[in-house]
Protein backbone atom coordinates (compact mmCIF):
# COMPACT_ATOMS: atom_id res chain seq x y z
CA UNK A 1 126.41 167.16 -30.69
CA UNK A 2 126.93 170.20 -28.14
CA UNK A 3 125.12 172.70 -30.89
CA UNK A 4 122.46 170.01 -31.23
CA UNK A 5 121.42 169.43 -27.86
CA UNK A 6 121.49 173.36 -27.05
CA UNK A 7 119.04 173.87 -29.73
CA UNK A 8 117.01 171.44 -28.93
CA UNK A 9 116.79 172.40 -24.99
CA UNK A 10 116.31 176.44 -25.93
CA UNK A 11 113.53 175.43 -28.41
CA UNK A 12 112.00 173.20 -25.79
CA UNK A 13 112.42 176.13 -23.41
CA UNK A 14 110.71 178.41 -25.87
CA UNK A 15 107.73 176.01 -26.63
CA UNK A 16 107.04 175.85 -23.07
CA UNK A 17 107.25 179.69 -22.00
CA UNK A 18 104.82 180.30 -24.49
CA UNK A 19 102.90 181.72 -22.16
CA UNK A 20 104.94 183.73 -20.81
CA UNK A 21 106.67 185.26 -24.02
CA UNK A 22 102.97 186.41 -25.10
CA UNK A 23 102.22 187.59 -22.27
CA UNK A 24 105.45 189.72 -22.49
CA UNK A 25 103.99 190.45 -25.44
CA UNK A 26 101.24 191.53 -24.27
CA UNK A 27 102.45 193.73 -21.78
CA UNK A 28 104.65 195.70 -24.99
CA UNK A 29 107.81 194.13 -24.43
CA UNK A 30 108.93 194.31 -27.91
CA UNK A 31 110.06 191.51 -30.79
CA UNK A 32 113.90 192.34 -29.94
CA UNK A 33 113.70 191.95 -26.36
CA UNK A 34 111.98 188.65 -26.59
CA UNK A 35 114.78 187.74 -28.76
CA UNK A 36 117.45 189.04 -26.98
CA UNK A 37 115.86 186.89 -23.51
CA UNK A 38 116.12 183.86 -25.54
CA UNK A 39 119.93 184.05 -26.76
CA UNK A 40 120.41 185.24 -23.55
CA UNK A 41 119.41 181.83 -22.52
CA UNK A 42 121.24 179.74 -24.69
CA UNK A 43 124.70 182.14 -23.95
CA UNK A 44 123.93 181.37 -20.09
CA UNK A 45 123.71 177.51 -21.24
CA UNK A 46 126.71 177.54 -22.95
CA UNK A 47 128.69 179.92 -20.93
CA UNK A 48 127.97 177.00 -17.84
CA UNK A 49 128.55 174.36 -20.04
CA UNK A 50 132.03 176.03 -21.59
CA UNK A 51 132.90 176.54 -17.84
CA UNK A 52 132.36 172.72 -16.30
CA UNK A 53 134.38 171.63 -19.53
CA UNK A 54 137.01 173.63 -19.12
CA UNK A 55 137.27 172.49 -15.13
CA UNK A 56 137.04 168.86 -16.23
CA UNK A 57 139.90 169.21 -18.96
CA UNK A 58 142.01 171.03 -16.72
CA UNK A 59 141.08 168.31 -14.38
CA UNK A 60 142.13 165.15 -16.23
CA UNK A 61 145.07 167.14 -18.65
CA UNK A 62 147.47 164.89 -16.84
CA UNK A 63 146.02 162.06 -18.55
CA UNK A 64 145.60 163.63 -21.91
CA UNK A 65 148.98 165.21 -22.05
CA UNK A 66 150.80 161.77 -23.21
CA UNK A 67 148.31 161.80 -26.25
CA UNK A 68 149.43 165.20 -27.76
CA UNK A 69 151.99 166.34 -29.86
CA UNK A 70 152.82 169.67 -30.29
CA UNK A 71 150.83 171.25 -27.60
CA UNK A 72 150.26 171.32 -24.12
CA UNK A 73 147.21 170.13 -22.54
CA UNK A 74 146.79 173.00 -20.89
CA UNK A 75 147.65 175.52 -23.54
CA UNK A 76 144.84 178.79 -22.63
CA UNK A 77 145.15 179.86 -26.32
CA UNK A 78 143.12 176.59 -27.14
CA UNK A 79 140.55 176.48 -24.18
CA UNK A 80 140.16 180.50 -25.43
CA UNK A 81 139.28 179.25 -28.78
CA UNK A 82 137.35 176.23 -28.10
CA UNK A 83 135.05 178.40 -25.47
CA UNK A 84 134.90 181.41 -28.73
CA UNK A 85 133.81 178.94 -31.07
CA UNK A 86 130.82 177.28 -28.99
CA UNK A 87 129.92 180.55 -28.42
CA UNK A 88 129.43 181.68 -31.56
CA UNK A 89 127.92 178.09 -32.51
CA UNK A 90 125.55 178.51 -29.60
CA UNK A 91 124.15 182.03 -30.58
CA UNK A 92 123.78 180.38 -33.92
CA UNK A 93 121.94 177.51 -32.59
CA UNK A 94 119.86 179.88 -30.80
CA UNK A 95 118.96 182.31 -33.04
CA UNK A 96 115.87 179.92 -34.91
CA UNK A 97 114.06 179.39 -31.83
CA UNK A 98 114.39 183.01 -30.94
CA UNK A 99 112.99 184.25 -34.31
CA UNK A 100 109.97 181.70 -33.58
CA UNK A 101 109.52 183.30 -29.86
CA UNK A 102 109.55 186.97 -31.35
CA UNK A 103 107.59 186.05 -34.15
CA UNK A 104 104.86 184.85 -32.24
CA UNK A 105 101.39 186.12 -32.49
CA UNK A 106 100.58 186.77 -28.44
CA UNK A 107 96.87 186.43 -28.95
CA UNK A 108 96.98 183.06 -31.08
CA UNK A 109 99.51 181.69 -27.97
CA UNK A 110 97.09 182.80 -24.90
CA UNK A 111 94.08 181.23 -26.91
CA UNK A 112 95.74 178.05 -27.15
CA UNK A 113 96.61 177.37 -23.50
């Protein structure tokens, strides 16, 4: 559900600095750097995200901790490779709406508006 609603607000974030992105365009900023702005985006969503989860497990892991076997509840190899794998599922996530922001035609998006 994470990877779902990150898509869906960097897409909505690209749809609505159209604009701005062909305007960029415009300008010369090239197809890579509009890309790279928009995963940029989504890593700075995730990375706050990762970061208020982490504080809120930590937070209630005295609660959790009679539920697990095997593991502690704060074990860091685990938050290290729960916060790794929404990365990489974020950049993923990301990467369709920032192929539809560099592919954009910057003429056809400053006619529209």
């Amino acid at each position: 559900m994470a990877i779902t609603g990150i898509y869906a607000v960097v897409a909505f974030s690209v749809s609505q600095r159209t604009q701005e992105i062909a305007i960029r365009m415009a300008l010369g900023a090239q197809r890579a750097g509009i890309a790279k702005l928009v995963l940029l985006s989504g890593v700075r969503l995730t990375l706050l995200g990762c970061g208020l989860g982490v504080l809120g497990s930590v937070a209630v892991s005295r609660l959790v901790s009679s539920f697990l076997f095997g593991v502690s509840a704060t074990d860091p190899l685990i938050y290290l490779l729960c916060v790794l794998i929404m990365m990489i599922m974020a950049l993923l996530a990301s990467t369709l709406p920032a192929a539809r922001a560099s592919s954009a035609d910057p003429i056809d998006a400053l006619r529209s508006s």
